[in-house]
Protein backbone atom coordinates (compact mmCIF):
# COMPACT_ATOMS: atom_id res chain seq x y z
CA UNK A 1 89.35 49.86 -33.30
CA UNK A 2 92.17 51.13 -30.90
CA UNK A 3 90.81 52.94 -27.86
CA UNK A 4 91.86 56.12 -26.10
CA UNK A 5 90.99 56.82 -22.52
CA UNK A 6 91.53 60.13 -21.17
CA UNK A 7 90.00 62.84 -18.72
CA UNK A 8 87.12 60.32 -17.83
CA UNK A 9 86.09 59.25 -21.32
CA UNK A 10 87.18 56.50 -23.71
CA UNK A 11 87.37 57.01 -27.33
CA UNK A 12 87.02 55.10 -30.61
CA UNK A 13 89.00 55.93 -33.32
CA UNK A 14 90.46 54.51 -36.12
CA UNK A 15 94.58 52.97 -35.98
CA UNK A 16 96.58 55.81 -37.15
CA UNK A 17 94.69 58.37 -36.00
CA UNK A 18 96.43 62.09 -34.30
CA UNK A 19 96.20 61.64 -30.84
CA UNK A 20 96.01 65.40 -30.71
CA UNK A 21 92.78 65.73 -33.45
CA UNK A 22 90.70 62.71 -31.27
CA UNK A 23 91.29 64.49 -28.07
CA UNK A 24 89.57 67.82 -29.39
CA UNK A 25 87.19 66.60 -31.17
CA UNK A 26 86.03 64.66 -28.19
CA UNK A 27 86.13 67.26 -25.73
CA UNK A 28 89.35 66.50 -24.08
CA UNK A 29 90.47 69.40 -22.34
CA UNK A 30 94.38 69.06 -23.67
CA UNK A 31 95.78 72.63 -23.17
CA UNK A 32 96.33 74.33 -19.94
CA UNK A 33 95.42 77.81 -19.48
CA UNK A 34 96.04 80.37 -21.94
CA UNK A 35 97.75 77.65 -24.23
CA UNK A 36 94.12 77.25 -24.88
CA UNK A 37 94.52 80.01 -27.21
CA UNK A 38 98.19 80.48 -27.23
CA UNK A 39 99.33 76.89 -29.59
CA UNK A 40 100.53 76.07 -32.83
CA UNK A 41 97.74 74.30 -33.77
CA UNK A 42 99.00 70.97 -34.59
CA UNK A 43 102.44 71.88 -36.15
CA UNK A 44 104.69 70.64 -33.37
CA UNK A 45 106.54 73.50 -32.89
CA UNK A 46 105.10 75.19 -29.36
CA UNK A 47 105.17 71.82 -27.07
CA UNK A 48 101.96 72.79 -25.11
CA UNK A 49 99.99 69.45 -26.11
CA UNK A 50 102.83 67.20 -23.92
CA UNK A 51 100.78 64.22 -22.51
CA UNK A 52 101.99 61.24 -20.73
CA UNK A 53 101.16 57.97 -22.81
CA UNK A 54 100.79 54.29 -21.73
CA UNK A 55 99.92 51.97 -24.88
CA UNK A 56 100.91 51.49 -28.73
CA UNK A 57 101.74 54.61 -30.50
CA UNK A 58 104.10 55.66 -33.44
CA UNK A 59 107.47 56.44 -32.48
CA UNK A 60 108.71 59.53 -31.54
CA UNK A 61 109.49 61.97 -34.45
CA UNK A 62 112.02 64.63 -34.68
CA UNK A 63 109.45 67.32 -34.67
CA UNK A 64 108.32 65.87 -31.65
CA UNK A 65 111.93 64.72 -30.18
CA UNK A 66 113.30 68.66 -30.81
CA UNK A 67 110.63 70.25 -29.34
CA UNK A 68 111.10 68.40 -26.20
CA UNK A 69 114.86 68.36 -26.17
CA UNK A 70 114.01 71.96 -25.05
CA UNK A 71 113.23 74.25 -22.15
CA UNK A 72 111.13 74.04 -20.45
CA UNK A 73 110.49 70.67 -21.53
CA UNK A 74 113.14 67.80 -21.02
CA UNK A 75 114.12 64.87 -23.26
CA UNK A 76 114.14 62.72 -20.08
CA UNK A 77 111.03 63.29 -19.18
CA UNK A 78 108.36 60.40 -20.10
CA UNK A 79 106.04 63.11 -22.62
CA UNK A 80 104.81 63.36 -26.01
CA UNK A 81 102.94 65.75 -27.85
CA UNK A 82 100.07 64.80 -28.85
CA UNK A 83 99.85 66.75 -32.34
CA UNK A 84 102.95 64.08 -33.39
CA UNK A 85 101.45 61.00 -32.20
CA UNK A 86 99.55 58.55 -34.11
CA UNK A 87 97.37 55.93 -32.30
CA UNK A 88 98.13 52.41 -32.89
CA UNK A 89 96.67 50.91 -30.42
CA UNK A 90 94.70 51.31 -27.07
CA UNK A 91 96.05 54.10 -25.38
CA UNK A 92 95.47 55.90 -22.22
CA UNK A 93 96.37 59.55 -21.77
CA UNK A 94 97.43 61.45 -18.52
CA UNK A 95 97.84 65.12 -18.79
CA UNK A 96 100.10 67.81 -15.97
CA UNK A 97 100.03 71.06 -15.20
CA UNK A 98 102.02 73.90 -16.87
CA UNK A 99 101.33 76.06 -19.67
CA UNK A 100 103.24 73.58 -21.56
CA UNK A 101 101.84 70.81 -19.56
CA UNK A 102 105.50 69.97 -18.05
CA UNK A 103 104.60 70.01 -14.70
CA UNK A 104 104.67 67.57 -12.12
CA UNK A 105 101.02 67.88 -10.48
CA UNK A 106 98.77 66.21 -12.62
CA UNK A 107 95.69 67.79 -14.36
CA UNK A 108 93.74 64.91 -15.12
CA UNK A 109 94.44 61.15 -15.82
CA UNK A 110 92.79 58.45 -17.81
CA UNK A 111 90.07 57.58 -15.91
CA UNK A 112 89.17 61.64 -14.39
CA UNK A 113 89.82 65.26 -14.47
CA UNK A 114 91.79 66.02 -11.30
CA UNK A 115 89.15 66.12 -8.30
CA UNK A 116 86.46 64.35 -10.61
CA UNK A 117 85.35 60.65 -9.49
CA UNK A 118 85.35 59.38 -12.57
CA UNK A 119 81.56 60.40 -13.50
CA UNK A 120 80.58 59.99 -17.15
């Protein structure tokens, strides 16, 4: 079973699996802000689930390549969102700041949320 780490925790789950659907179910803290409530739930249309990736996942799709293609995201940019990604394999998941999560100061990583140690 592939495994996701992300904001301290690592996750089971089966290959195939949304990226986006593990992380809330697990507790994950994947929206900034008021894209808490503000999101398209899954549809891949508002861009606010953007994570940084490092491991086997689908490719990118063109629901997930538009989005990012624009403002205030950029194609160039090494994000995803989550809602369009499929786990293939171990993955580990680093999120930014920025209601879209676009920034450039990170939020929380793989292994912690942002001035955590890394405490289970």
């Amino acid at each position: 079973m592939p495994k996701v780490s992300a904001q301290g925790k690592t996750i089971e789950c089966n290959r195939g699996s949304n990226l986006r659907k593990i992380l809330l179910k697990n507790g994950v803290e994947l929206y900034n802000g008021k894209s808490k409530l503000i999101n398209c739930r899954g549809i891949g249309s508002c861009g606010t689930c953007a994570v940084q990736i490092e491991g086997d996942v689908s490719l990118v799709n063109w629901r997930d390549r538009t989005r990012r293609s624009l403002p205030p995201h950029s194609p160039t940019k090494d994000l995803r969102l989550a809602c369009q990604t499929r786990i293939l394999g171990d993955v580990r998941v680093t999120k930014f700041e920025g209601f879209w999560g676009q920034g450039s100061q990170i939020t929380w990583t793989p292994e912690a949320k942002n001035g955590d140690k890394g405490e289970k």
